[in-house]
Protein backbone atom coordinates (compact mmCIF):
# COMPACT_ATOMS: atom_id res chain seq x y z
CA UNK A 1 -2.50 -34.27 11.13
CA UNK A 2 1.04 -34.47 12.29
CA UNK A 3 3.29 -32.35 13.85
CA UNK A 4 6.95 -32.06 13.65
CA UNK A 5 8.48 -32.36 16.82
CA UNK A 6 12.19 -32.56 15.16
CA UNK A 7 14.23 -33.56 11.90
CA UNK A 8 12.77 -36.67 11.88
CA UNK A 9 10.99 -38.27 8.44
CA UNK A 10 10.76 -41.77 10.37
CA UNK A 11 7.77 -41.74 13.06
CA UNK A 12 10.20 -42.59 15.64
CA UNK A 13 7.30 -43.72 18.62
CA UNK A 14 5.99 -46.10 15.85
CA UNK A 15 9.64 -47.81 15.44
CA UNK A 16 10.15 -47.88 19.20
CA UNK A 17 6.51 -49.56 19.41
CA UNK A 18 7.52 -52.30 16.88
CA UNK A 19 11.12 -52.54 18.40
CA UNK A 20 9.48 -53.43 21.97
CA UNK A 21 7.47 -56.42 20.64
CA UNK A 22 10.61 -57.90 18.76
CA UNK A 23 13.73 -58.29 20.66
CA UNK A 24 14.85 -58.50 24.20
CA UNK A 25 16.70 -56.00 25.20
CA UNK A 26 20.20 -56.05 27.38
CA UNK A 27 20.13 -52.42 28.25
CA UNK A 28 18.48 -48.87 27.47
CA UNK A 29 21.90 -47.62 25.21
CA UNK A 30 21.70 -50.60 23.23
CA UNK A 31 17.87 -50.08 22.15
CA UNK A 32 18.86 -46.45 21.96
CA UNK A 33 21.89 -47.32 19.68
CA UNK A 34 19.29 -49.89 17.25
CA UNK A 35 16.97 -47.30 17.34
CA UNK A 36 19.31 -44.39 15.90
CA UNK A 37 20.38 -47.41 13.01
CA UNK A 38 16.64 -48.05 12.07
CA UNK A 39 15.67 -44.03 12.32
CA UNK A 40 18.20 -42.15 11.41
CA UNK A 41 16.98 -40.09 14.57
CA UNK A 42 19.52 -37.28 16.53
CA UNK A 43 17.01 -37.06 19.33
CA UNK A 44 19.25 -36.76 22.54
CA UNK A 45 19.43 -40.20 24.66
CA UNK A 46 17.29 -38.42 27.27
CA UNK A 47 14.58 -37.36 24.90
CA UNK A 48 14.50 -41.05 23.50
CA UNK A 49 15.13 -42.46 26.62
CA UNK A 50 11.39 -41.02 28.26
CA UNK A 51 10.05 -41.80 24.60
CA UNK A 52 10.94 -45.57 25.02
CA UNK A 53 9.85 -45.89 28.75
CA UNK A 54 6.15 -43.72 28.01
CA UNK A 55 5.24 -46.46 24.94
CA UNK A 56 6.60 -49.50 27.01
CA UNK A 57 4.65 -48.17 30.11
CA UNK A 58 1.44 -47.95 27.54
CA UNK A 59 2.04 -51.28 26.76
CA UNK A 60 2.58 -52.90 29.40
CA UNK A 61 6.11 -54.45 28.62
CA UNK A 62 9.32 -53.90 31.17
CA UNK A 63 12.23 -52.14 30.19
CA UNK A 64 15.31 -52.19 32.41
């Protein structure tokens, strides 16, 4: 079952998942800024911000 947390019809923690295996990042606004392009997504920065640091904690990658 899912839940709506917002507007979203993208599973946004599934896109930041993917997104954290593919690229390199330079810096937290510019994942944040691809992010928004692949989603669609008006989550505030701080709410994807946590979002993308709890699944790259899970998986054991490093985010600066």
């Amino acid at each position: 079952m899912k839940t709506a947390v917002g507007p979203d019809t993208v599973d946004v923690a599934m896109v930041v998942e993917a997104m954290l295996g593919e690229h390199d990042f330079q810096s937290m606004a510019e994942f944040i800024e691809l992010l928004r392009q692949r989603t669609g997504t008006e989550r505030s920065d701080a709410d994807l911000k946590a979002l993308i640091l709890k699944k790259a904690a899970v998986l054991g990658v490093v985010v600066e």
